[in-house]
Structures are given as structure tokens and as C-alpha cells.
PDB file of N, CA and C in Angstrom:
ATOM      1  N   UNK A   1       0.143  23.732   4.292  1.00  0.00           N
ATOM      2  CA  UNK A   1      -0.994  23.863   5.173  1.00  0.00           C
ATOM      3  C   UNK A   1      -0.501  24.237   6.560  1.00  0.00           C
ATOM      4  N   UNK A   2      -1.716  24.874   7.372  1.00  0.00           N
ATOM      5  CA  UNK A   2      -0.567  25.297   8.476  1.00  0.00           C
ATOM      6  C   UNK A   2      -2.106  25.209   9.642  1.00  0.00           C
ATOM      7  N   UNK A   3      -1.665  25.202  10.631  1.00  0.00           N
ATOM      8  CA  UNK A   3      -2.726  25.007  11.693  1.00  0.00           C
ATOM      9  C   UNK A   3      -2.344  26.352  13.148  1.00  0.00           C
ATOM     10  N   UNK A   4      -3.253  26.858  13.677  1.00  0.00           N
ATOM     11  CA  UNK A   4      -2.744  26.919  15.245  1.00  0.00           C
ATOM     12  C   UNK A   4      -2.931  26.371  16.288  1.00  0.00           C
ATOM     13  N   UNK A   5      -1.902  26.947  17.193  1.00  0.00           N
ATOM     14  CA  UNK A   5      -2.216  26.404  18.927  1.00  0.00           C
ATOM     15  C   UNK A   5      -2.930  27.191  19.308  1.00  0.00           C
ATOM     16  N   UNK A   6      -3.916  26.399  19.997  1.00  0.00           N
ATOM     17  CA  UNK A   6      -5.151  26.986  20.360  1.00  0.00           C
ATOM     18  C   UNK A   6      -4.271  27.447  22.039  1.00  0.00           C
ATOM     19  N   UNK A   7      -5.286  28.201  22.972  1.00  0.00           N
ATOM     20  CA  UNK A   7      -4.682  27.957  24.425  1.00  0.00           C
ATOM     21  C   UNK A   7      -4.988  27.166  25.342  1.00  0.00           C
ATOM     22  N   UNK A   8      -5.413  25.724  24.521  1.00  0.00           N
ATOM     23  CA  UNK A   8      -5.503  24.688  25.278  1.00  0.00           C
ATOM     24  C   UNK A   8      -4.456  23.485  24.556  1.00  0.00           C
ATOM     25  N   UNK A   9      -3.681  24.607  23.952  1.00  0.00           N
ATOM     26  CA  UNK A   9      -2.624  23.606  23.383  1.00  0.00           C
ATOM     27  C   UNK A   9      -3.218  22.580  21.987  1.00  0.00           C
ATOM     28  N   UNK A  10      -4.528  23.006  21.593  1.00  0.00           N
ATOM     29  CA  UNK A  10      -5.062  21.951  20.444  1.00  0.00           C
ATOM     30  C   UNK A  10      -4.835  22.635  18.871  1.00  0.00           C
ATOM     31  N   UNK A  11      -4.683  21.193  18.052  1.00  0.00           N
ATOM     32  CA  UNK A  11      -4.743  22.017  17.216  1.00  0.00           C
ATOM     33  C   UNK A  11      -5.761  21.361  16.226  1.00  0.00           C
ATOM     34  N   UNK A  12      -6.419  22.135  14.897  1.00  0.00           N
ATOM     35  CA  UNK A  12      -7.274  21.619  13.790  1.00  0.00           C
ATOM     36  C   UNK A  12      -6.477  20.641  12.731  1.00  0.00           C
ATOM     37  N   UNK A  13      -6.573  19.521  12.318  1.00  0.00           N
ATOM     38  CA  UNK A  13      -5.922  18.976  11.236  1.00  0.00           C
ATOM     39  C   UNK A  13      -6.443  19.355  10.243  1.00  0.00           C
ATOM     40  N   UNK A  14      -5.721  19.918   9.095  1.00  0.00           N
ATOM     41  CA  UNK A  14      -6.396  20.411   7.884  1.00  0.00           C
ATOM     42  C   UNK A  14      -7.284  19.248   7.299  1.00  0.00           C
ATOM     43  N   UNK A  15      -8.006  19.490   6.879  1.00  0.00           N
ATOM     44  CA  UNK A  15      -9.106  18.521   5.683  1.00  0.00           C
ATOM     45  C   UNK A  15      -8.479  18.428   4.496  1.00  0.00           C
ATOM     46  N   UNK A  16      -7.593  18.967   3.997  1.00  0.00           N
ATOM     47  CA  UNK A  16      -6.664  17.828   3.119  1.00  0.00           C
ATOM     48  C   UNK A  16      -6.101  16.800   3.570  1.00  0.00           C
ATOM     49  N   UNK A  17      -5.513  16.872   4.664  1.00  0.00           N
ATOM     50  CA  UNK A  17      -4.509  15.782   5.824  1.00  0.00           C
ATOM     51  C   UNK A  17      -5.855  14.835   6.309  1.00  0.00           C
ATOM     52  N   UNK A  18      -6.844  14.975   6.440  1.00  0.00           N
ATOM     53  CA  UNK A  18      -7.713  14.149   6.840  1.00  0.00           C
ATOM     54  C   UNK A  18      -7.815  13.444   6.105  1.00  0.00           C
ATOM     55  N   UNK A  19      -8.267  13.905   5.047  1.00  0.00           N
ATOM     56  CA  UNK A  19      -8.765  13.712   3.652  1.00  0.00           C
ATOM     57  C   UNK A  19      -8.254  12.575   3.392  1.00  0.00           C
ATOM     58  N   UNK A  20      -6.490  12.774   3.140  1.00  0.00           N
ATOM     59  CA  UNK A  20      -5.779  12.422   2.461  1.00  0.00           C
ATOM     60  C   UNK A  20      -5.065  10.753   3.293  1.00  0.00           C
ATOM     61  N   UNK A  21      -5.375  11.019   4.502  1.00  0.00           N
ATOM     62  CA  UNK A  21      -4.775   9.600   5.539  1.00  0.00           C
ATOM     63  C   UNK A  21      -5.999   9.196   5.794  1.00  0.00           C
ATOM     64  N   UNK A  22      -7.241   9.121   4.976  1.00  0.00           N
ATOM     65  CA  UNK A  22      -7.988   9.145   5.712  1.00  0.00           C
ATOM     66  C   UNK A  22      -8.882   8.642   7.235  1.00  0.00           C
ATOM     67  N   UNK A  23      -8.260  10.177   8.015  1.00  0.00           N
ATOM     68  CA  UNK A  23      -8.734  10.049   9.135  1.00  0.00           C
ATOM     69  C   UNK A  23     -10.005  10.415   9.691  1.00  0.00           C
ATOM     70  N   UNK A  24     -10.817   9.935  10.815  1.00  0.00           N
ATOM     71  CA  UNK A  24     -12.304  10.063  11.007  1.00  0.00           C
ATOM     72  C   UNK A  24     -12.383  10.218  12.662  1.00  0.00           C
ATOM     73  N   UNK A  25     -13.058  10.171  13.041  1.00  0.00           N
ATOM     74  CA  UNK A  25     -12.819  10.914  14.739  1.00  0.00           C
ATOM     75  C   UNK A  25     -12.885   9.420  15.407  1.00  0.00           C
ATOM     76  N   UNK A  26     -12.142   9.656  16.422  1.00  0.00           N
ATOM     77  CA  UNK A  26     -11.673   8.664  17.492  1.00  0.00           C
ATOM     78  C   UNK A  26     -10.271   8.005  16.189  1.00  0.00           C
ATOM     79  N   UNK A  27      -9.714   8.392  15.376  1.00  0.00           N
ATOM     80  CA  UNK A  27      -8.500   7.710  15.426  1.00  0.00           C
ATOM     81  C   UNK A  27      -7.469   8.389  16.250  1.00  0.00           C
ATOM     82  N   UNK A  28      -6.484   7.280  16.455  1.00  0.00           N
ATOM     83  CA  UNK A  28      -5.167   7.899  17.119  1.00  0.00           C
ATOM     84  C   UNK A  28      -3.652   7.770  15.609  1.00  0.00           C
ATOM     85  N   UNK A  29      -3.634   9.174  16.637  1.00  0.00           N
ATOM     86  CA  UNK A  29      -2.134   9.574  16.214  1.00  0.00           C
ATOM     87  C   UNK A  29      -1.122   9.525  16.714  1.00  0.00           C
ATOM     88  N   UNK A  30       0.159   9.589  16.541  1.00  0.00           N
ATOM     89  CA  UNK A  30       1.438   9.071  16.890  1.00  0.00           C
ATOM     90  C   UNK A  30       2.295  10.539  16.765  1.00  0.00           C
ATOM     91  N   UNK A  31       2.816  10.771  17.827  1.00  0.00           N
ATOM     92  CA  UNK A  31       3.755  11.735  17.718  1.00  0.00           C
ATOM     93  C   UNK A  31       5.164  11.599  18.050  1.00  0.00           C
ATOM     94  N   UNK A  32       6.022  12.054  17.352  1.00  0.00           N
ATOM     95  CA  UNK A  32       7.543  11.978  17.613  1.00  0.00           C
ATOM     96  C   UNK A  32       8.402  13.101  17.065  1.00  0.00           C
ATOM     97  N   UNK A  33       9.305  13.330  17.865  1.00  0.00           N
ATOM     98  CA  UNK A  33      10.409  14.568  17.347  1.00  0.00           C
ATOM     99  C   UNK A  33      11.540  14.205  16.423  1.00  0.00           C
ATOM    100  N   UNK A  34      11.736  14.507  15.504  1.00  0.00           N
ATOM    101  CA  UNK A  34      12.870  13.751  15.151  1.00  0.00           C
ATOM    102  C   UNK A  34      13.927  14.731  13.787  1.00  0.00           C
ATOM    103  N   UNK A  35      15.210  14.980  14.708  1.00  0.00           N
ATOM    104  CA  UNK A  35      15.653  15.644  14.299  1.00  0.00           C
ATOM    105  C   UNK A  35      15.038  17.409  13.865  1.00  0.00           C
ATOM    106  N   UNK A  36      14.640  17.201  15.522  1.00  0.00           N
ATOM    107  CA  UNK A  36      14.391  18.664  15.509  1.00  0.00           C
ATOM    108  C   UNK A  36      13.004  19.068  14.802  1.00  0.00           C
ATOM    109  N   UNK A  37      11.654  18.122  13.944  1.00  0.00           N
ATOM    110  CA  UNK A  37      10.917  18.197  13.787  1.00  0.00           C
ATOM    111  C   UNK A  37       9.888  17.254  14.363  1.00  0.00           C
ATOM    112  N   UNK A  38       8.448  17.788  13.887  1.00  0.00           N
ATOM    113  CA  UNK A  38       7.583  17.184  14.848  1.00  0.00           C
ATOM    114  C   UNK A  38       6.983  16.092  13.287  1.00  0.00           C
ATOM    115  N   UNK A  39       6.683  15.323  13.352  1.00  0.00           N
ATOM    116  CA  UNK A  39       6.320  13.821  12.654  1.00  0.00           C
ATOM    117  C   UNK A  39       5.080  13.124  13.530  1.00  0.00           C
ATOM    118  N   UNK A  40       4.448  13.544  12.424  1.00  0.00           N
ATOM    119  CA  UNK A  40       2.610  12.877  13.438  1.00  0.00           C
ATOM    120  C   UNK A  40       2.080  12.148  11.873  1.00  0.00           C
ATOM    121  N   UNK A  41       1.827  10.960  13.181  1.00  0.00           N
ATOM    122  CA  UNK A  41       1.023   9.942  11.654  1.00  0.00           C
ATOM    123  C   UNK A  41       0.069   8.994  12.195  1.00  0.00           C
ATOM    124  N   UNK A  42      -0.648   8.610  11.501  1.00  0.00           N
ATOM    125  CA  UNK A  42      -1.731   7.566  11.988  1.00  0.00           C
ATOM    126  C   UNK A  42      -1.465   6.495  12.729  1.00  0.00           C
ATOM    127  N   UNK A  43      -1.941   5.673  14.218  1.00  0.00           N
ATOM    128  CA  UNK A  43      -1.562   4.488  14.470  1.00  0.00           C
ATOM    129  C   UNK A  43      -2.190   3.698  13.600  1.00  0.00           C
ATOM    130  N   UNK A  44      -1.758   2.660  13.278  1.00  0.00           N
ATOM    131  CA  UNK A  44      -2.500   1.453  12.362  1.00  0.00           C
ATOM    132  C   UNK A  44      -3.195   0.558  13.317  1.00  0.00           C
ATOM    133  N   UNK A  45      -4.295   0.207  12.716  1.00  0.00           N
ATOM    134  CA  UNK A  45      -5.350  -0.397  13.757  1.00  0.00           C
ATOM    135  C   UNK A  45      -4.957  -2.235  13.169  1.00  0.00           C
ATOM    136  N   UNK A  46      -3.959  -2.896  14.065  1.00  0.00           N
ATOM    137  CA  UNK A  46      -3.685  -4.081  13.661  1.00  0.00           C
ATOM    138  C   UNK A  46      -5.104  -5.101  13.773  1.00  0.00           C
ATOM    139  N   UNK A  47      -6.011  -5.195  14.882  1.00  0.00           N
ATOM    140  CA  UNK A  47      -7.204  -5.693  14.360  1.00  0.00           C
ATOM    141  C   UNK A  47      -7.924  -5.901  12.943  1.00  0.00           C
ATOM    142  N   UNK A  48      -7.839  -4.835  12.511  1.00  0.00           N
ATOM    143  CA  UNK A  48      -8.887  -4.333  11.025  1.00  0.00           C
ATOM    144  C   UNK A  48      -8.226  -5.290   9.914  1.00  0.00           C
ATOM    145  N   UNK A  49      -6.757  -5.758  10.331  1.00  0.00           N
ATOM    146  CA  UNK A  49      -6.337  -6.722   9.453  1.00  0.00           C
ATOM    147  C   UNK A  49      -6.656  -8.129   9.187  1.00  0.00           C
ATOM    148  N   UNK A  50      -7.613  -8.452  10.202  1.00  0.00           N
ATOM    149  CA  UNK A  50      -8.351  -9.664  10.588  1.00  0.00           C
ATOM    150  C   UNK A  50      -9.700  -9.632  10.183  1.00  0.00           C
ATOM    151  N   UNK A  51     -10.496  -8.580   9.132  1.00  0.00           N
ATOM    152  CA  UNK A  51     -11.303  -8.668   9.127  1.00  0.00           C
ATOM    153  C   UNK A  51     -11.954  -9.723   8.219  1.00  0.00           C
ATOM    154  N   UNK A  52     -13.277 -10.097   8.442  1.00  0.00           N
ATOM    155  CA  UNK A  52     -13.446 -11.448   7.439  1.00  0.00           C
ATOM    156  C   UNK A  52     -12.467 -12.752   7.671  1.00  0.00           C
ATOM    157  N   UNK A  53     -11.813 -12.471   8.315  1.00  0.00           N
ATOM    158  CA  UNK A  53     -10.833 -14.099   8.566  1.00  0.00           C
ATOM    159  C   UNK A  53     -11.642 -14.923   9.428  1.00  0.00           C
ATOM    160  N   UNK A  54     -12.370 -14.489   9.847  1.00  0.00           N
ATOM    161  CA  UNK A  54     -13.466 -15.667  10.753  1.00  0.00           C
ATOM    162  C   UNK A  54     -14.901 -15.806  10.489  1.00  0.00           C
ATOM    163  N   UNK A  55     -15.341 -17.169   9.801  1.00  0.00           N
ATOM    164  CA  UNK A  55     -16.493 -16.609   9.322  1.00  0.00           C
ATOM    165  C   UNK A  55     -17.857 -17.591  10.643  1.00  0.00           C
ATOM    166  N   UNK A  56     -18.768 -16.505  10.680  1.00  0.00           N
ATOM    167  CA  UNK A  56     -20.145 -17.440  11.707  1.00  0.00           C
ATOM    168  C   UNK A  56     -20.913 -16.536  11.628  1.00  0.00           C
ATOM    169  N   UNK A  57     -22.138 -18.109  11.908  1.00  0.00           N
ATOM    170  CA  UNK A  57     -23.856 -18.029  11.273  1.00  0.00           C
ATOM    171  C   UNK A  57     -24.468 -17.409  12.676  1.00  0.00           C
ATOM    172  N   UNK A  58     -25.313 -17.066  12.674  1.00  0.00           N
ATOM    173  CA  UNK A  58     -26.312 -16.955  13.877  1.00  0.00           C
ATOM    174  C   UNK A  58     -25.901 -17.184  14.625  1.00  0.00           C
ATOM    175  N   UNK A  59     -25.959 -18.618  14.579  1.00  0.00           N
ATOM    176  CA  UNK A  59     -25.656 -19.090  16.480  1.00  0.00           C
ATOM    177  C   UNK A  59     -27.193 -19.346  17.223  1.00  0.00           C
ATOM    178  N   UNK A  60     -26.773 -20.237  18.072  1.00  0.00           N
ATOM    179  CA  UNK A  60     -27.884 -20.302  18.990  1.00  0.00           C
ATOM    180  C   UNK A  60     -27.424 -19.548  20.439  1.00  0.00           C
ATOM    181  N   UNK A  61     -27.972 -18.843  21.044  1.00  0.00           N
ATOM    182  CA  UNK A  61     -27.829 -17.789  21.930  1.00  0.00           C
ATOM    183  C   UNK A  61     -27.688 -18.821  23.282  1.00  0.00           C
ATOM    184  N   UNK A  62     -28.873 -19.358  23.415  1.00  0.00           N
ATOM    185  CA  UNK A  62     -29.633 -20.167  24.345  1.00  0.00           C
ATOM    186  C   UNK A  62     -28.315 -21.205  24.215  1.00  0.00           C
ATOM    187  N   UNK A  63     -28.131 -22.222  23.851  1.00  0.00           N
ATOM    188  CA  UNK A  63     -27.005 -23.296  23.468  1.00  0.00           C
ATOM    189  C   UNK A  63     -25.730 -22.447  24.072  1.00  0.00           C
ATOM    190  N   UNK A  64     -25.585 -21.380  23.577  1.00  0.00           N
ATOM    191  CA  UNK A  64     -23.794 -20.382  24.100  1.00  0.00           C
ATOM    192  C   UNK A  64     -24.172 -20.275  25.285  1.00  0.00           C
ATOM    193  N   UNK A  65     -25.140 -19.558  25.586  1.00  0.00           N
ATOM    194  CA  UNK A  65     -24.996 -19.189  27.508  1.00  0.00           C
ATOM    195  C   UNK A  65     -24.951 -20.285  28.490  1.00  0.00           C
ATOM    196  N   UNK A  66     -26.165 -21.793  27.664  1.00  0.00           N
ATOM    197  CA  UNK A  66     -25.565 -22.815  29.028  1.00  0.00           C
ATOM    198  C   UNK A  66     -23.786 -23.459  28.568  1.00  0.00           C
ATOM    199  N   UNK A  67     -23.404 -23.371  27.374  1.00  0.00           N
ATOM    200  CA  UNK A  67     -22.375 -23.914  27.546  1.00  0.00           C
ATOM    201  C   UNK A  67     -21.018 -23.067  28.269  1.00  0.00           C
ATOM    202  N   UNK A  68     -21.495 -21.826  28.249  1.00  0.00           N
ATOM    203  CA  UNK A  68     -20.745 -20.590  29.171  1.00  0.00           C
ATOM    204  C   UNK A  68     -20.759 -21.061  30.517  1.00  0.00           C
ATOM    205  N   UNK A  69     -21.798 -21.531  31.033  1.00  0.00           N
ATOM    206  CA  UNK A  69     -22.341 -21.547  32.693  1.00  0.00           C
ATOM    207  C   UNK A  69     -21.497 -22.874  32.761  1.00  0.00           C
ATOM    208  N   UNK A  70     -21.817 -24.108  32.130  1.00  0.00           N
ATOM    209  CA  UNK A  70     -20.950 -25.010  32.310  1.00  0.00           C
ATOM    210  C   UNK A  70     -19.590 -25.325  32.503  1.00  0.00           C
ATOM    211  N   UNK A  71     -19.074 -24.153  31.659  1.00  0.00           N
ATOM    212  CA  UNK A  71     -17.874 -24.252  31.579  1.00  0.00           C
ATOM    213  C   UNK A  71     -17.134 -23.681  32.810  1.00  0.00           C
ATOM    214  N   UNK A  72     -18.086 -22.218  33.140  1.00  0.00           N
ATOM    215  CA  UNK A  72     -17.604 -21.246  34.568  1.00  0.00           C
ATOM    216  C   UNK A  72     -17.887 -22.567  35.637  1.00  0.00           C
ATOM    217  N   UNK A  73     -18.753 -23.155  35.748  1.00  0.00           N
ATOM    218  CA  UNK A  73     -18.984 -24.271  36.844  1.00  0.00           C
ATOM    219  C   UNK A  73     -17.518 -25.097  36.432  1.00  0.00           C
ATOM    220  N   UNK A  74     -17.327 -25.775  35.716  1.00  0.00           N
ATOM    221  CA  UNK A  74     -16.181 -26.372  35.523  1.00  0.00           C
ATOM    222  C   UNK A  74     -14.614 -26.045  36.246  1.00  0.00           C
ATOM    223  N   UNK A  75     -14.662 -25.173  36.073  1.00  0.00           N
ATOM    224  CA  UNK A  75     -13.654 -23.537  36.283  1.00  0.00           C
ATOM    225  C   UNK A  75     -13.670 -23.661  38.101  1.00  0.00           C
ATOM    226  N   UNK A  76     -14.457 -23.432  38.631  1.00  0.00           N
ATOM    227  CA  UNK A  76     -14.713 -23.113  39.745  1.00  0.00           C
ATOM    228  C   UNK A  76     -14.788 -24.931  40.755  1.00  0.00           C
ATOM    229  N   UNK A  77     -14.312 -26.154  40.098  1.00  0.00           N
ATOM    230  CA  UNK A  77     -14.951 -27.313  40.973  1.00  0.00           C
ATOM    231  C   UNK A  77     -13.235 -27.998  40.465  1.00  0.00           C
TER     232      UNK A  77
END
């Protein structure tokens, strides 16, 4: 597969390579030279590895914000 430089220096990732790492817009990529070639690969999103590890209900909204205010008062005395 082969891509060009545009003259803003950009280039298209083929849609197999998308495809295939699958990448989706707003990921980042990683670039490095190495040994004289160019090596581009996905950053890994270490968050996404946490997903489901914390589990919560609703919540009371009202109950979180005064115990927020309390706590900033706390903070501040």
C-alpha cells in the first residue's frame, strides 16, 4: 500500500491499515525512525483498560454537590 505527501506534508492512511489496527478519527499515532525507516503505530489508550472496573448507580446529584461544597469549605478553614 502506498500513500502521498500532500504539500502540507499530510498523508491518507490506507483503509486496509485502518481497517486492520482498527483506527477511527481522533486516535493518535506514534512515530519513530529506526534504522533508517519510518515505524508508525497506534498509541494505546491505557485508560480503556479500566473499563467496567468501577461499578455506580445513579447517585443522588443533590447529596454530591452539598458534600462537594462541604468539603471545598473544609479545604479553605
Amino acid at each position: 500500500m502506498q500513500s502521498v505527501i500532500t504539500s502540507k506534508f499530510q498523508i491518507t492512511i490506507p483503509k486496509g491499515v485502518r481497517e486492520r489496527l482498527k483506527l477511527s478519527v481522533h486516535d493518535t499515532l506514534d512515530w519513530k525512525i529506526e534504522f533508517g525507516k519510518i515505524v508508525v503505530s497506534p498509541v494505546q489508550k491505557k485508560f480503556l483498560s479500566y473499563r467496567n472496573v468501577i461499578k455506580s448507580g445513579s447517585g443522588n446529584i443533590k447529596e454530591d454537590i452539598k458534600l462537594a461544597r462541604e468539603r471545598r469549605i473544609e479545604k479553605y478553614q
